[in-house]
C-alpha atoms as a PDB file:
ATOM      1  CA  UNK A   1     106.089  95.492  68.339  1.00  0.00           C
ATOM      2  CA  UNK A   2     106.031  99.211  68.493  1.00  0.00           C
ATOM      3  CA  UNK A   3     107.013  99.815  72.077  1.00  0.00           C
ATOM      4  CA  UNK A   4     109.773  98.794  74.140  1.00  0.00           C
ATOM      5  CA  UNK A   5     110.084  95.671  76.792  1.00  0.00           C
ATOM      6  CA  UNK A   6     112.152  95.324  79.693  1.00  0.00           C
ATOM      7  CA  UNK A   7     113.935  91.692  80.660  1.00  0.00           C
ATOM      8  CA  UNK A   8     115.327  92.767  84.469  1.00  0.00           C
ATOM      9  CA  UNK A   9     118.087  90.227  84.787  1.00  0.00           C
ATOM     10  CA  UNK A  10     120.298  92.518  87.473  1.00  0.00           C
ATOM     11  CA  UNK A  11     116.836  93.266  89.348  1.00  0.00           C
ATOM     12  CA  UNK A  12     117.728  96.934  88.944  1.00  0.00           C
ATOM     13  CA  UNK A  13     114.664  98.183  87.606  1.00  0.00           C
ATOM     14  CA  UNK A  14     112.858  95.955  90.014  1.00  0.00           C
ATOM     15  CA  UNK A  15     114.384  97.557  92.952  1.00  0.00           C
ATOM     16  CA  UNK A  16     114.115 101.690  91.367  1.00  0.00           C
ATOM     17  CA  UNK A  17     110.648 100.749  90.746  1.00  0.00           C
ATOM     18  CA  UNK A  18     110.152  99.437  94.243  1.00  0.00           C
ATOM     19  CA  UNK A  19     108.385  96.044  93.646  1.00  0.00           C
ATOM     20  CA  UNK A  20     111.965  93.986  94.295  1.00  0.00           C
ATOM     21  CA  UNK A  21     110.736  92.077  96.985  1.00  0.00           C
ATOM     22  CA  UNK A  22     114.550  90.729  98.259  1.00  0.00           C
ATOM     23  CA  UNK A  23     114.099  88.163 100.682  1.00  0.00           C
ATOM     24  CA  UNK A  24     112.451  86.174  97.722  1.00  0.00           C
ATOM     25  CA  UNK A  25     114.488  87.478  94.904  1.00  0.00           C
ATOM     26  CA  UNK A  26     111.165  87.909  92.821  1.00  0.00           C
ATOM     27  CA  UNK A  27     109.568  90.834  92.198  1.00  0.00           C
ATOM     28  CA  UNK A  28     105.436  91.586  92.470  1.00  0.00           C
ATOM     29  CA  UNK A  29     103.732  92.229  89.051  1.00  0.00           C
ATOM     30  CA  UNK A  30     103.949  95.487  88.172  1.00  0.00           C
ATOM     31  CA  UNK A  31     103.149  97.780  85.202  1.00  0.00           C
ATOM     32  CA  UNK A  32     104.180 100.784  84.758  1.00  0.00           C
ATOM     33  CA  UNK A  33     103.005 103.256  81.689  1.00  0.00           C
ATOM     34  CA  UNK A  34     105.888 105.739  81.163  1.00  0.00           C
ATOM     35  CA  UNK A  35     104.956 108.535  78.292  1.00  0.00           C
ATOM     36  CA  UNK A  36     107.250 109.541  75.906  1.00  0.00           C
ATOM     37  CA  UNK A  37     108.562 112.292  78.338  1.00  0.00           C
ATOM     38  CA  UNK A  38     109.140 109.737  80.578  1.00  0.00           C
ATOM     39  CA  UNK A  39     106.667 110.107  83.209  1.00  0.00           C
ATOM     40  CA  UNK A  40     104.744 107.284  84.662  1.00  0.00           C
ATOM     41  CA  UNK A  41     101.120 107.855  83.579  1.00  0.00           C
ATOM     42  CA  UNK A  42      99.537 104.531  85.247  1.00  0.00           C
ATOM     43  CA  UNK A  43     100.976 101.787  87.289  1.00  0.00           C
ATOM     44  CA  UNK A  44      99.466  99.019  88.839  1.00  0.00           C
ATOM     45  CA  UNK A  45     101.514  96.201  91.236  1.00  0.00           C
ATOM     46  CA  UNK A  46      99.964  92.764  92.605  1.00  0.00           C
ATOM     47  CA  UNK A  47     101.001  90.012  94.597  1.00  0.00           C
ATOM     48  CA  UNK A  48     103.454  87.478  92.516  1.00  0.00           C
ATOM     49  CA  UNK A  49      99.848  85.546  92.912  1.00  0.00           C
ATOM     50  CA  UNK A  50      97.631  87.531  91.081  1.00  0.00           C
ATOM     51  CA  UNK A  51      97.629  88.075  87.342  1.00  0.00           C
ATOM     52  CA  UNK A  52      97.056  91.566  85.301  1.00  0.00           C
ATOM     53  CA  UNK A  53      94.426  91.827  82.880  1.00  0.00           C
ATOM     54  CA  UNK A  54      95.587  93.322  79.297  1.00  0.00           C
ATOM     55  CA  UNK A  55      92.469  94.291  78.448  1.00  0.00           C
ATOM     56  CA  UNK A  56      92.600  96.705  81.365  1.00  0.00           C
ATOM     57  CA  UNK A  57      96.128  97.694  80.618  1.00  0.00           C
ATOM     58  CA  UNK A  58      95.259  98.681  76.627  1.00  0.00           C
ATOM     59  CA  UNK A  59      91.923 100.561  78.238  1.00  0.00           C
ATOM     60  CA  UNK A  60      93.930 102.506  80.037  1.00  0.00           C
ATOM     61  CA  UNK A  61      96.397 103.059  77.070  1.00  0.00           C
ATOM     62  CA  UNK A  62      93.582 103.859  75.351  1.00  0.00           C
ATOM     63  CA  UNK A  63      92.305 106.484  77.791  1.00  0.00           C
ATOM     64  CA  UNK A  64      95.429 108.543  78.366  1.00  0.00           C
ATOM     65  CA  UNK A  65      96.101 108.676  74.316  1.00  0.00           C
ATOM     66  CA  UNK A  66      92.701 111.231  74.577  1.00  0.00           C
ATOM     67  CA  UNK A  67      93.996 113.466  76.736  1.00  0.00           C
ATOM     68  CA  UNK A  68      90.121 114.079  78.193  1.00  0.00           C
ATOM     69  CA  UNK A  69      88.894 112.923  81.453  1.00  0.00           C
ATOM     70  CA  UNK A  70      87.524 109.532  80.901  1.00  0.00           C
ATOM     71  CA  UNK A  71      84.935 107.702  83.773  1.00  0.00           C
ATOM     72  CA  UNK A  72      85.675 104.598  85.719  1.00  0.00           C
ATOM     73  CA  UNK A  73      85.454 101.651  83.015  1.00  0.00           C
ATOM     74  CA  UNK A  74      85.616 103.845  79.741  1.00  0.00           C
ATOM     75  CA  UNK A  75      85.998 102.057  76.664  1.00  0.00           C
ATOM     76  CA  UNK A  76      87.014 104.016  72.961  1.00  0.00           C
ATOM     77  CA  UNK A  77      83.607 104.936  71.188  1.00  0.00           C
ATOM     78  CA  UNK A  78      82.312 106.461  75.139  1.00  0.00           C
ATOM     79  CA  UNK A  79      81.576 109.732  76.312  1.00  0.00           C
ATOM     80  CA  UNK A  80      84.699 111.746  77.977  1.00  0.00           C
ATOM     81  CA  UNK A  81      83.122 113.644  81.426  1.00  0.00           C
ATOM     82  CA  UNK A  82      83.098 116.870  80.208  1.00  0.00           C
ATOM     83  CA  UNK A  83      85.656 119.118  81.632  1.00  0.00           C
ATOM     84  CA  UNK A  84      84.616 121.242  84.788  1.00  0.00           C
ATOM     85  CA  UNK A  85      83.971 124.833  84.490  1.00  0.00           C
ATOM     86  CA  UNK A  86      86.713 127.450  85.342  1.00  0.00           C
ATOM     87  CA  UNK A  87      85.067 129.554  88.083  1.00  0.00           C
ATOM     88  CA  UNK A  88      85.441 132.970  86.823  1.00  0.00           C
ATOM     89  CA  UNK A  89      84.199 134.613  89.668  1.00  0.00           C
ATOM     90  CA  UNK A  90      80.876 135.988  89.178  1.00  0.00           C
END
C-alpha cells in the first residue's frame, strides 16, 4: 500500500477526531482524508450500523487529486464545472 493506516488501540485518535462514542467504547465509522499538509480534505462518519462505500471514498480521492471543481457524482473521464468568473467590475 502507498498510504498510511491507523489501528486506534488507546482510542486516542477516536476521541481527537470526535467519533469515540464512550459509553460504548466503540467508535462510529469515520473517514477522514488528510492531504499531505495535513488538512482534512473530506470526512464522512456513520452509525457503527451503517457501512462506507469505497467506491465513494476513491471518487472522492479521485476528485480532490484535480484540484477543479467537480459536480455531485463526478467520476475521472467527466467534465469539471468550469470555474466562475472573477467579477471585475464593469
Amino acid at each position: 500500500m502507498n498510504y498510511p493506516l491507523l489501528a486506534d488501540f488507546t482510542k486516542q485518535v477516536s476521541m481527537d477526531y470526535g467519533v469515540l462514542l464512550e459509553r460504548l467504547g466503540a467508535a462510529l465509522r469515520g473517514t477522514f482524508i488528510i492531504d499531505p499538509d495535513g488538512l482534512i480534505r473530506a470526512y464522512s462518519v456513520q452509525d457503527l450500523t451503517v457501512g462506507r462505500s469505497v467506491d465513494e471514498i476513491l471518487r472522492l480521492l479521485s476528485a480532490l487529486k484535480t484540484g477543479e471543481l467537480t459536480p455531485v457524482g463526478w467520476r475521472p473521464g467527466e467534465p469539471f464545472i468550469p470555474p466562475i468568473p472573477k467579477n471585475t467590475g464593469k
